[in-house]
N, C-alpha and C. Protein backbone atom coordinates (compact mmCIF):
# COMPACT_ATOMS: atom_id res chain seq x y z
N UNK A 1 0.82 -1.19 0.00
CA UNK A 1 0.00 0.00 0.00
C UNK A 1 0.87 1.27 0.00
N UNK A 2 1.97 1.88 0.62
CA UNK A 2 3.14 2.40 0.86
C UNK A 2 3.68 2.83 -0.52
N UNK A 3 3.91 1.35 -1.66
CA UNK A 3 3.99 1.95 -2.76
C UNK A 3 3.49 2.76 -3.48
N UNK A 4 1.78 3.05 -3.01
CA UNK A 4 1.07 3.66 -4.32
C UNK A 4 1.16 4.89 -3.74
N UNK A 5 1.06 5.40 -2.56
CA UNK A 5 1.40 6.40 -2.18
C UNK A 5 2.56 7.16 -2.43
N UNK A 6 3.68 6.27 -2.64
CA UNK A 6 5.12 6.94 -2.74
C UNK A 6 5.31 6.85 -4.47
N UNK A 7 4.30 5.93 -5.25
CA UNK A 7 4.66 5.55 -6.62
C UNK A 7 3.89 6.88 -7.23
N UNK A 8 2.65 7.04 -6.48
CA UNK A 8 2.37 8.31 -7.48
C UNK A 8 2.95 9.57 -7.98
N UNK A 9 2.87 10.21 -6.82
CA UNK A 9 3.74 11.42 -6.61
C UNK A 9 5.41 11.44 -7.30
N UNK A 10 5.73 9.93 -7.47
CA UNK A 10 6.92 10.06 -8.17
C UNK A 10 7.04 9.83 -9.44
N UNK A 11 5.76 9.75 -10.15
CA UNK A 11 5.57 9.24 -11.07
C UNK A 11 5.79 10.74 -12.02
N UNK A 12 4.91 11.67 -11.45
CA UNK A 12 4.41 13.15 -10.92
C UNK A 12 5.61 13.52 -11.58
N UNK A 13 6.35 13.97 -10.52
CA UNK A 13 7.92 14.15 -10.61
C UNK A 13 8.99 14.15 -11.82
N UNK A 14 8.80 12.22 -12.17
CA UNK A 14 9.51 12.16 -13.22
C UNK A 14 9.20 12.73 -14.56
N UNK A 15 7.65 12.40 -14.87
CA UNK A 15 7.07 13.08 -15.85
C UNK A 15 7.94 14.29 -16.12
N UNK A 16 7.41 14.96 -15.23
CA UNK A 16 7.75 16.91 -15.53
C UNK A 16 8.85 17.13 -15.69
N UNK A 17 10.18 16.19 -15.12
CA UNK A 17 11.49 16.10 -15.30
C UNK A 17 11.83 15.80 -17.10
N UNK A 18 10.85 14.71 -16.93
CA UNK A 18 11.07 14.25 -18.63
C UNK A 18 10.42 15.78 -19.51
N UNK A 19 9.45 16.18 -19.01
CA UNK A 19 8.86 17.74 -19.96
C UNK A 19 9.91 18.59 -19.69
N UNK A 20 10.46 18.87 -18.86
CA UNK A 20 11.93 20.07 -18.82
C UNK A 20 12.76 19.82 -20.08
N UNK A 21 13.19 18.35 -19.60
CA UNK A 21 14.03 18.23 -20.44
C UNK A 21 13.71 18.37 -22.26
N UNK A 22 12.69 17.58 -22.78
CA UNK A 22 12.35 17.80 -23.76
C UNK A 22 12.05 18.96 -24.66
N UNK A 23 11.50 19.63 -23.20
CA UNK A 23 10.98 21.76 -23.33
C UNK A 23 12.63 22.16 -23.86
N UNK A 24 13.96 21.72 -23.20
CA UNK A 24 14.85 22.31 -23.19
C UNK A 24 15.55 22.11 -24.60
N UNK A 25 15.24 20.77 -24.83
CA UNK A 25 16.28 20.54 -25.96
C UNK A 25 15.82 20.88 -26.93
N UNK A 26 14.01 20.74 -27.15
CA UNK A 26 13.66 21.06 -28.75
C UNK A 26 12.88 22.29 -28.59
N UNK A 27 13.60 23.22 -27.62
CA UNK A 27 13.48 24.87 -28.09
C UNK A 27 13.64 25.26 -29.03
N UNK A 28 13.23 26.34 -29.43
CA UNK A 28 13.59 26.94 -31.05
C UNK A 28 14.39 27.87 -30.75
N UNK A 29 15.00 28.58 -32.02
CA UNK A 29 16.27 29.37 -31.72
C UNK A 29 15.77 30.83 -31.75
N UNK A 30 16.13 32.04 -30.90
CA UNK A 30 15.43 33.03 -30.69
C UNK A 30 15.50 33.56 -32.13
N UNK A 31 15.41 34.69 -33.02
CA UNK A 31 15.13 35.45 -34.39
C UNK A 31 15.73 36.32 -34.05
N UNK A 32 16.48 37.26 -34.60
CA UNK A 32 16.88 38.44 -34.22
C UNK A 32 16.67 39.41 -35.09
N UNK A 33 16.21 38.78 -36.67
CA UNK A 33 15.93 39.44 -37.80
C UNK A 33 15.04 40.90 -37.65
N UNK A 34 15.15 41.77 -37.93
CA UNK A 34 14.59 43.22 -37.81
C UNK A 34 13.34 43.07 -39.14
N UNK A 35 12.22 43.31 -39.38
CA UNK A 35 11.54 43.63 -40.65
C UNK A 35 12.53 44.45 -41.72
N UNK A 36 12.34 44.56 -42.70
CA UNK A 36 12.83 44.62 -43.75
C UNK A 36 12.16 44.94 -45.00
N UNK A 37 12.57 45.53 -46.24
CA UNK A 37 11.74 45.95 -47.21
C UNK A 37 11.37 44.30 -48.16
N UNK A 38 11.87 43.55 -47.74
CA UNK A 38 11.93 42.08 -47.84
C UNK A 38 10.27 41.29 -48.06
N UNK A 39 9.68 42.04 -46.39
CA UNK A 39 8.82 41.68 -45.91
C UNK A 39 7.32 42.66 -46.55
N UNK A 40 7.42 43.88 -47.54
CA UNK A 40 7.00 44.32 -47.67
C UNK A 40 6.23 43.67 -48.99
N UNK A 41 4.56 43.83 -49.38
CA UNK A 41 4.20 43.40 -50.52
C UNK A 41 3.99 43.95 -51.57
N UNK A 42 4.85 43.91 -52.73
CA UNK A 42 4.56 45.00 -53.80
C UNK A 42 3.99 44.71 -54.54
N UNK A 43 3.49 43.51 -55.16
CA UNK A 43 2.31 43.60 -56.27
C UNK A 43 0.64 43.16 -55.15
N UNK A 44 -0.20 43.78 -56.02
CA UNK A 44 -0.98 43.91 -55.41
C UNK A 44 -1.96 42.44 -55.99
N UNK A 45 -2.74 41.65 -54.79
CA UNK A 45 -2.90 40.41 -54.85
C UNK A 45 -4.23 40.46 -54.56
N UNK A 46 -5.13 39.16 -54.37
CA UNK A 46 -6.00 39.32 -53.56
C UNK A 46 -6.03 38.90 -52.28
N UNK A 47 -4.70 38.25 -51.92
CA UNK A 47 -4.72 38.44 -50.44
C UNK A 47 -3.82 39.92 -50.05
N UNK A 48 -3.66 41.00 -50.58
CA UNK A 48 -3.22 42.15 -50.52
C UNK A 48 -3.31 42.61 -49.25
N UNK A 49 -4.97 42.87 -48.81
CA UNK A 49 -5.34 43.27 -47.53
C UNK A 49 -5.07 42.41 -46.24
N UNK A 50 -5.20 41.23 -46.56
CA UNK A 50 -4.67 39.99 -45.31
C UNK A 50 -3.57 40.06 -45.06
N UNK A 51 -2.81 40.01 -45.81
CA UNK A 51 -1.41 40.16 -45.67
C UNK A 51 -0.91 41.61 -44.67
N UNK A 52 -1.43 42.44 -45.57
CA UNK A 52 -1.09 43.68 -44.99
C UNK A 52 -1.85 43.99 -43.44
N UNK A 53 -2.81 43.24 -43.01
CA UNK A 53 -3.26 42.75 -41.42
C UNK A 53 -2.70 42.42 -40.89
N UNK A 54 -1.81 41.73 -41.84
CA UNK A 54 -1.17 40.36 -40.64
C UNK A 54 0.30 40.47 -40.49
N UNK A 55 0.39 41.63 -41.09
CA UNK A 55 1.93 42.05 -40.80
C UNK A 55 1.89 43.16 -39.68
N UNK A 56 0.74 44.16 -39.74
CA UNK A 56 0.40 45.02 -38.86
C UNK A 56 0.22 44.64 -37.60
N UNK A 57 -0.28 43.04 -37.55
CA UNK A 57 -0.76 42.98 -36.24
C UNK A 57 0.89 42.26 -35.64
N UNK A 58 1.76 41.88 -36.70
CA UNK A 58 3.18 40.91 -36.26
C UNK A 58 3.72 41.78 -35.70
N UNK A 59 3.91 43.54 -36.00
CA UNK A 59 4.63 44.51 -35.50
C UNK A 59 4.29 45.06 -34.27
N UNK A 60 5.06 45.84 -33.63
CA UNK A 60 5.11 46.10 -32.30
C UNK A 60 4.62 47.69 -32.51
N UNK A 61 4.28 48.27 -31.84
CA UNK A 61 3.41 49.44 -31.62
C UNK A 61 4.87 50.42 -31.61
N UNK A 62 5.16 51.93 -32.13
CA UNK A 62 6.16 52.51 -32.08
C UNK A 62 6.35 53.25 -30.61
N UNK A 63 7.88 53.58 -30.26
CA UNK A 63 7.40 54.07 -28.97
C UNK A 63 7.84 55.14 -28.69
């Protein structure tokens, strides 16, 4: 009986040990890339306006 008490909670434990680790290794690598005229759309499409949403909303507010 002793076991299930002590088996759960360590079960608990190892899990989240195993999620650290996994969290740790298959992180992604931070971006450091700045926007760019790259990112800008020059012919005009019919996703023209979506695009141009969805870059507006990717950017950070000026400060």
């Amino acid at each position: 009986m002793v076991w299930l008490v002590i088996g759960g909670p360590l079960t608990v434990v190892v899990a989240s040990l195993a999620t650290a680790v996994i969290a740790y290794k298959g992180a992604d690598q931070v971006i450091v890339d700045t926007p760019s005229a790259r990112h800008v759309v020059t012919t005009p499409t019919s996703d023209t306006p979506a695009m141009q949403a969805r870059n507006h909303a990717a950017t950070a507010a000026p400060r």
